[in-house]
C-alpha atoms as a PDB file:
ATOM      1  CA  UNK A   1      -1.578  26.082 -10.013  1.00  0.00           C
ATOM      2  CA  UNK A   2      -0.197  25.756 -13.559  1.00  0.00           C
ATOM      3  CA  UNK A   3       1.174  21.979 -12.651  1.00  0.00           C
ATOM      4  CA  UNK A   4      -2.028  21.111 -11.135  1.00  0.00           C
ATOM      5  CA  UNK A   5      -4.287  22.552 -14.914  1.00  0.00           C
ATOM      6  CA  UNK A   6      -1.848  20.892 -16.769  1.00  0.00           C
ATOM      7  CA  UNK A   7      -2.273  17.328 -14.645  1.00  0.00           C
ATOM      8  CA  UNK A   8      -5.793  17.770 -14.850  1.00  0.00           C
ATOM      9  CA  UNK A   9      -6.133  18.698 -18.568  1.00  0.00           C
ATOM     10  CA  UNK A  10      -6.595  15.220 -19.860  1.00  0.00           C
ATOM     11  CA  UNK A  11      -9.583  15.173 -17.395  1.00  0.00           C
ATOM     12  CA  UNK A  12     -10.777  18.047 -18.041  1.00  0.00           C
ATOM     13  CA  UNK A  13     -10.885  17.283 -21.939  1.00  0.00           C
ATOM     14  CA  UNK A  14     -12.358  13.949 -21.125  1.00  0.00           C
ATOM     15  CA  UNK A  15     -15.404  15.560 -19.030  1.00  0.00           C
ATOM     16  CA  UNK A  16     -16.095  18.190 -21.583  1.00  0.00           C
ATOM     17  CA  UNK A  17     -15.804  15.613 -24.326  1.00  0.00           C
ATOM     18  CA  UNK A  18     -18.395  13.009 -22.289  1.00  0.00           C
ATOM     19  CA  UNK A  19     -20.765  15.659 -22.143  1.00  0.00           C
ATOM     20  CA  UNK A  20     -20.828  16.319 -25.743  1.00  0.00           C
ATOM     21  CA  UNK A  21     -20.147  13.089 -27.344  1.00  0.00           C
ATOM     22  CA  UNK A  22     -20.423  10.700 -25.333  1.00  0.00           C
ATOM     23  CA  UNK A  23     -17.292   7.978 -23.112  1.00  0.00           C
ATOM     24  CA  UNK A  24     -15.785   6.491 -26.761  1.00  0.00           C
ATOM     25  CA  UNK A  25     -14.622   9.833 -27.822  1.00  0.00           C
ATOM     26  CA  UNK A  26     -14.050  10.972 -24.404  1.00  0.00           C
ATOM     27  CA  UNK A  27     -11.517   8.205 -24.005  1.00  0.00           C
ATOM     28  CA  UNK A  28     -10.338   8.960 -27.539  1.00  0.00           C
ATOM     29  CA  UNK A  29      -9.573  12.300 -26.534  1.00  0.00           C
ATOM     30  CA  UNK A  30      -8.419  11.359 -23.483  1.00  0.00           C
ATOM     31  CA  UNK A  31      -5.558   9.242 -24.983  1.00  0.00           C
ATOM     32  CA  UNK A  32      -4.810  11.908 -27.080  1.00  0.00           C
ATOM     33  CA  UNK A  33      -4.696  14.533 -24.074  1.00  0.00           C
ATOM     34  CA  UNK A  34      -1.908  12.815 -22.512  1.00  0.00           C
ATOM     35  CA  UNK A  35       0.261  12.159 -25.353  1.00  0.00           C
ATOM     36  CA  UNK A  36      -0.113  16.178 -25.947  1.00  0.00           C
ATOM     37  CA  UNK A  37       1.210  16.253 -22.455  1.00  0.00           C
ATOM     38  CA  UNK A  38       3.552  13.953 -22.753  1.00  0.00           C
ATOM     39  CA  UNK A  39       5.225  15.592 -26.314  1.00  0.00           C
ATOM     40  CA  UNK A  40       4.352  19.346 -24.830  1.00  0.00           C
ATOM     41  CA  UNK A  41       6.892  17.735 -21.722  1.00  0.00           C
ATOM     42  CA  UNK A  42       9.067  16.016 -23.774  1.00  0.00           C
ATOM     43  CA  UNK A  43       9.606  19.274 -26.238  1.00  0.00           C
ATOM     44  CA  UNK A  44       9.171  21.720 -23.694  1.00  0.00           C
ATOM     45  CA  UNK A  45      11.541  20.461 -20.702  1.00  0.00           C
ATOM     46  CA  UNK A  46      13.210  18.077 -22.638  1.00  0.00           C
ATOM     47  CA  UNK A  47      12.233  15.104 -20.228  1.00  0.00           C
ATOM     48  CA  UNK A  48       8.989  13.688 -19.559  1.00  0.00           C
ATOM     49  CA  UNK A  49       7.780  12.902 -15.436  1.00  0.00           C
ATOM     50  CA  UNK A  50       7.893   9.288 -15.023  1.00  0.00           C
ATOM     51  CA  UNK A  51       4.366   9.469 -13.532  1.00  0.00           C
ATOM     52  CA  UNK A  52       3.186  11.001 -16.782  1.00  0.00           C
ATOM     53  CA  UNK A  53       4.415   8.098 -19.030  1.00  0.00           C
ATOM     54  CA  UNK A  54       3.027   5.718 -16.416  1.00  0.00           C
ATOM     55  CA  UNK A  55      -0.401   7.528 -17.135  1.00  0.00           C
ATOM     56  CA  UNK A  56       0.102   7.393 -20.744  1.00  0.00           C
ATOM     57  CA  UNK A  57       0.966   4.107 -20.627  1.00  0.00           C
ATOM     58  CA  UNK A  58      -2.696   3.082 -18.483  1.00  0.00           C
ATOM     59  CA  UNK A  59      -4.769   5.696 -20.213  1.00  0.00           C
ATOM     60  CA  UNK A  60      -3.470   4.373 -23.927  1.00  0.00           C
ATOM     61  CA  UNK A  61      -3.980   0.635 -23.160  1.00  0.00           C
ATOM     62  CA  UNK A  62      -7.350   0.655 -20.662  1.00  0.00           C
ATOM     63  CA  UNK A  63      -8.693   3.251 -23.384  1.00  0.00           C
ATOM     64  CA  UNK A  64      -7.678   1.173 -26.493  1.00  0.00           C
ATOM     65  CA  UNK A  65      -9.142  -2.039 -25.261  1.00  0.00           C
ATOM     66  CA  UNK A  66     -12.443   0.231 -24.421  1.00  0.00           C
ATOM     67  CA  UNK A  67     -12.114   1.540 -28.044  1.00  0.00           C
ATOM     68  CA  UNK A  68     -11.528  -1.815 -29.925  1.00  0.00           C
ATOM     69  CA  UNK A  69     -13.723  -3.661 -27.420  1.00  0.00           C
ATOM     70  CA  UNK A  70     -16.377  -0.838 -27.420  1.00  0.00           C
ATOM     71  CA  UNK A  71     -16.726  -1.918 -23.632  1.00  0.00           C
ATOM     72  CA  UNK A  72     -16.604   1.441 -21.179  1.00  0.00           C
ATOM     73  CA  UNK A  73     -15.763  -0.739 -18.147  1.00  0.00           C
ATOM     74  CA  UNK A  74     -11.781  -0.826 -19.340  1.00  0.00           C
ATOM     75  CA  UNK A  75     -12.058   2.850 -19.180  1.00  0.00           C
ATOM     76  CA  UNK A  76     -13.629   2.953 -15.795  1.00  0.00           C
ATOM     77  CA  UNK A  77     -10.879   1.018 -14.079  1.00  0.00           C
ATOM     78  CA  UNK A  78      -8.405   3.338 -15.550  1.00  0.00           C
ATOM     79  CA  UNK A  79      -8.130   5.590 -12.407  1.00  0.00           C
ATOM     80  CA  UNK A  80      -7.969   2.661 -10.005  1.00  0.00           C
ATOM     81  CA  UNK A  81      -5.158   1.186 -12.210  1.00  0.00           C
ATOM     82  CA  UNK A  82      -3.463   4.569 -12.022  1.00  0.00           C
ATOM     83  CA  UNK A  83      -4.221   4.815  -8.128  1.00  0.00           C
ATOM     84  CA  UNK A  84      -3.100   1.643  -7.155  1.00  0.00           C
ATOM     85  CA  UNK A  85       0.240   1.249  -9.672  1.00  0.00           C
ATOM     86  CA  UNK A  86       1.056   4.801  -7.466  1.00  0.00           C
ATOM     87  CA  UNK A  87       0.294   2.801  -4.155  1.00  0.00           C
ATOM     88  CA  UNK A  88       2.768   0.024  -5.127  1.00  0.00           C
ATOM     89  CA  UNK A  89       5.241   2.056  -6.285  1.00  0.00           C
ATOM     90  CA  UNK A  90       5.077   4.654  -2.908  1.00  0.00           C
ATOM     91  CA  UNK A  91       5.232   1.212  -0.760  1.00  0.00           C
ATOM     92  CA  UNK A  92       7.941  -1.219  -2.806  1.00  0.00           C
ATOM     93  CA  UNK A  93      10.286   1.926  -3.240  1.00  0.00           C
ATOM     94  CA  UNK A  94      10.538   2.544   0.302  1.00  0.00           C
ATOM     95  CA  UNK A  95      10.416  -1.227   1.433  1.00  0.00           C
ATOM     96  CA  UNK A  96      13.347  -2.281  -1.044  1.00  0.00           C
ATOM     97  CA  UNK A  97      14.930   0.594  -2.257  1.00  0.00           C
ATOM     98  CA  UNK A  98      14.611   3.093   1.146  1.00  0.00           C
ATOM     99  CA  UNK A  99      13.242   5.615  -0.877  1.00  0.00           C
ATOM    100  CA  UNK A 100      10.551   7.589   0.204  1.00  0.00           C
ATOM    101  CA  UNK A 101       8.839   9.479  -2.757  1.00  0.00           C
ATOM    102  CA  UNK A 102       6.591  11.516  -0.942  1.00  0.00           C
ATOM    103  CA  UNK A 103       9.759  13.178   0.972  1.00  0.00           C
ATOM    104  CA  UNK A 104      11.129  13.787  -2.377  1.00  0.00           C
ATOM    105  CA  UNK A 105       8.230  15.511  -3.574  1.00  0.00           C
ATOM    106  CA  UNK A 106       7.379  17.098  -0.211  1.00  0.00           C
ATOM    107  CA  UNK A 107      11.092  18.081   1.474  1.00  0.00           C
ATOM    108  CA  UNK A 108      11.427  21.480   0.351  1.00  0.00           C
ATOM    109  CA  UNK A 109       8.490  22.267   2.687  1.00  0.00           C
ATOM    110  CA  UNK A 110       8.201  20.187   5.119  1.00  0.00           C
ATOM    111  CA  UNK A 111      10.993  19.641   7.921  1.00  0.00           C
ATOM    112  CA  UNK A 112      10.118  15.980   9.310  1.00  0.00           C
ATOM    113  CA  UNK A 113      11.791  13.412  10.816  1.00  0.00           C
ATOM    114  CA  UNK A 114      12.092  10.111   9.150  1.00  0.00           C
ATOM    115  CA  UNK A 115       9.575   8.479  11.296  1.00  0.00           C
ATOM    116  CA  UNK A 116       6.723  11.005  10.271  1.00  0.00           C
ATOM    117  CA  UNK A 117       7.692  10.580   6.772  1.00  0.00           C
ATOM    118  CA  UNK A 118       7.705   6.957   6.807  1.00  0.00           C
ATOM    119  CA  UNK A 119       4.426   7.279   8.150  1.00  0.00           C
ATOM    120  CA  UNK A 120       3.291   9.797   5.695  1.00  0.00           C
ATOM    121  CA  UNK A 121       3.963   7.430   2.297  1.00  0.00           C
ATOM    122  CA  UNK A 122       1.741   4.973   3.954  1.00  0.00           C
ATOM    123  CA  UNK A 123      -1.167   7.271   4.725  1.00  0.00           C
ATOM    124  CA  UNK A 124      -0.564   8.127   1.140  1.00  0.00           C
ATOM    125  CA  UNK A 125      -0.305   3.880   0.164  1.00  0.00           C
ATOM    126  CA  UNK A 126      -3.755   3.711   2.107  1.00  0.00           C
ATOM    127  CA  UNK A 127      -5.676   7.061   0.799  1.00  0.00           C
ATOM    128  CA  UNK A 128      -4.598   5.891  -2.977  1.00  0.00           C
ATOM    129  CA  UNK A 129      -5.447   2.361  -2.325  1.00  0.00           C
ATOM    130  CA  UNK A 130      -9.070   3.241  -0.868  1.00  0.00           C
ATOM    131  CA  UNK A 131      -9.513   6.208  -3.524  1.00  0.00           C
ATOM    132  CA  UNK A 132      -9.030   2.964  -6.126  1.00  0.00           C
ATOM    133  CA  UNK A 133     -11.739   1.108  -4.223  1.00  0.00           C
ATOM    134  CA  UNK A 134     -14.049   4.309  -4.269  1.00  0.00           C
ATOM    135  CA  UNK A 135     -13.365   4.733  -7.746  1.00  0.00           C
ATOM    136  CA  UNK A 136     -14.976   1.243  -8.578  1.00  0.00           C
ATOM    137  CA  UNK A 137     -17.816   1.539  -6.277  1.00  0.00           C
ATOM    138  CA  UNK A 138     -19.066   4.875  -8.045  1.00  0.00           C
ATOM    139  CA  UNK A 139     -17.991   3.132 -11.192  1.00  0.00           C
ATOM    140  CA  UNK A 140     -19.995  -0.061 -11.335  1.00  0.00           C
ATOM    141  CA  UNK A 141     -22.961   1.027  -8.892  1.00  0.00           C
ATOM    142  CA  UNK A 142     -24.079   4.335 -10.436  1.00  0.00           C
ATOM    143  CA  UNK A 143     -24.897   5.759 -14.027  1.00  0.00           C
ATOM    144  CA  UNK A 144     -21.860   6.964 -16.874  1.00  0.00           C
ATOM    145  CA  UNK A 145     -22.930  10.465 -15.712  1.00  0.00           C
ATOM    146  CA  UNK A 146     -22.388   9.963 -12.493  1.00  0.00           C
ATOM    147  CA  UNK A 147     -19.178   8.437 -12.909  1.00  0.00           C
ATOM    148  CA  UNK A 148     -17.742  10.852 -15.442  1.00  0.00           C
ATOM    149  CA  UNK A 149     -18.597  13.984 -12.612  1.00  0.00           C
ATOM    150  CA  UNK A 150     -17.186  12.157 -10.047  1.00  0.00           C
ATOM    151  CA  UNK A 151     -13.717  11.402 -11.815  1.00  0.00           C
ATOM    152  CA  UNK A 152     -13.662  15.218 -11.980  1.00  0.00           C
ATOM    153  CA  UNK A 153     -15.137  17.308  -9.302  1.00  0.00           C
ATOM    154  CA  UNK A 154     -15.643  13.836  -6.483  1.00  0.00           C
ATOM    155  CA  UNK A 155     -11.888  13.083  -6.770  1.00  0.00           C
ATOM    156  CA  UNK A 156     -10.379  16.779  -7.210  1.00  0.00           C
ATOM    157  CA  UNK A 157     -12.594  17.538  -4.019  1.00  0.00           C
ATOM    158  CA  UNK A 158     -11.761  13.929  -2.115  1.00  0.00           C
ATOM    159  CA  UNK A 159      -7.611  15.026  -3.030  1.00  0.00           C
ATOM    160  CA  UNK A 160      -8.474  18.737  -2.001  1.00  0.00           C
ATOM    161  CA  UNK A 161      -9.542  17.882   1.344  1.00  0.00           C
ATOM    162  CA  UNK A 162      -6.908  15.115   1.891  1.00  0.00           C
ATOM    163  CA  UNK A 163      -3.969  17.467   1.131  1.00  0.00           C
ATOM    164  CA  UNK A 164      -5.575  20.141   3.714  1.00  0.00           C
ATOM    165  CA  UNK A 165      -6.480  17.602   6.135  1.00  0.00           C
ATOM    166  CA  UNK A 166      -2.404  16.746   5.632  1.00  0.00           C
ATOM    167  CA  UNK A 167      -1.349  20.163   5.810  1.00  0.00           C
ATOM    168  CA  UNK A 168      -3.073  20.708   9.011  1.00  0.00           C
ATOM    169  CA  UNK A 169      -1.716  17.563  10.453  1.00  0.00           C
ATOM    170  CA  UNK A 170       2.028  18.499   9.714  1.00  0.00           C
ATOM    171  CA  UNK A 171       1.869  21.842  10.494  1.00  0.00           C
ATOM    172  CA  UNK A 172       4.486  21.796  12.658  1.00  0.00           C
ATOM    173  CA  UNK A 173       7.189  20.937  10.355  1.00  0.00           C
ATOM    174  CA  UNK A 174       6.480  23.257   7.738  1.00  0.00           C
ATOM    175  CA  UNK A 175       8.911  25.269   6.116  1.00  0.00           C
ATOM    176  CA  UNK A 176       8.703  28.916   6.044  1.00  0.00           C
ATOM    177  CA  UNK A 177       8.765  30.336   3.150  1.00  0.00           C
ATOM    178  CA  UNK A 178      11.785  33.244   2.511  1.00  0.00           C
ATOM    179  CA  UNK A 179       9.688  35.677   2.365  1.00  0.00           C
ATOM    180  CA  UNK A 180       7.815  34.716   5.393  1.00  0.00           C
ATOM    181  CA  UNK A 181      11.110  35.308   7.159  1.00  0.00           C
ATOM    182  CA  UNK A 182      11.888  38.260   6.455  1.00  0.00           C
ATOM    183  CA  UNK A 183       8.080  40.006   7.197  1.00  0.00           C
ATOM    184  CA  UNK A 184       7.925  38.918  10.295  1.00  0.00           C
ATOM    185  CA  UNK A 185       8.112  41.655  13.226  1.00  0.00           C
END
């Protein structure tokens, strides 16, 4: 629950920002979000995810062009960036480097043969890709507002429901947990 706050808290600082002030400082305070996270990892764990930086990376240039540009569309393509940069690397790492990211992340609970995991990074390629699409669509055909709740409480819900839906799905190669184990009668 911690990770998932912590992922979130540039978005959550964003949201409560837009509200106030309005998308320029949001995005201001957005860019400075992540580069909190991304000191608070570096000083904290002494590394920093490489999926943060990547984020740091979109977030600082998408939300400097919207700051020197003073054009909130750069902003709004920042989670389809992010969505789709995650698609390409899930699908090119596993076409030409036989690594499957989502069994990385995934393996310690879930017991799956390689088939089922193959299959699993690309229903993950094709839910990022069409959350990307989705993003835009909310982005360009409805109001800031809008927008700025969906990014949020749309996507947080849309990723809730995907990661059940998943759950559900592989339920019979889940791990039990240790202390499952042991309680059973």
């Amino acid at each position: 629950m911690n990770k998932f706050l912590f992922d979130l808290f540039p978005v959550i600082l964003f949201f409560i920002a837009f509200k106030y002030f309005g998308i320029f400082t949001a995005t201001a305070v957005a860019i400075l979000a992540t580069l909190g996270q991304i000191i608070y990892s570096k000083l904290r764990y002494g590394k920093v995810e490489k999926m943060l930086i990547v984020s740091g990376v979109i977030i600082a240039v998408l939300g400097g062009i919207t700051l020197i540009l003073h054009d909130k569309s750069y902003i709004m393509w920042k989670p389809t960036v992010l969505y789709w940069v995650l698609a390409a690397v899930l699908l090119f790492s596993n076409w030409f480097f036989k690594k499957n990211y989502i069994q990385q992340m995934m393996g310690k609970m879930i017991a799956a043969p390689a088939a089922i995991w193959t299959k699993l990074n690309y229903v993950w390629v094709i839910f990022l890709v069409l959350l990307g699409f989705l993003n835009l669509y909310v982005a360009f055909n409805f109001d800031e507002n809008t927008w700025v709740n969906f990014k949020l409480f749309g996507v947080t819900l849309i990723m809730f429901l995907f990661i059940i839906g998943q759950t559900i799905a592989l339920k019979n190669y889940l791990i039990e947990a240790e202390d499952d184990k042991g309680a059973k009668p």
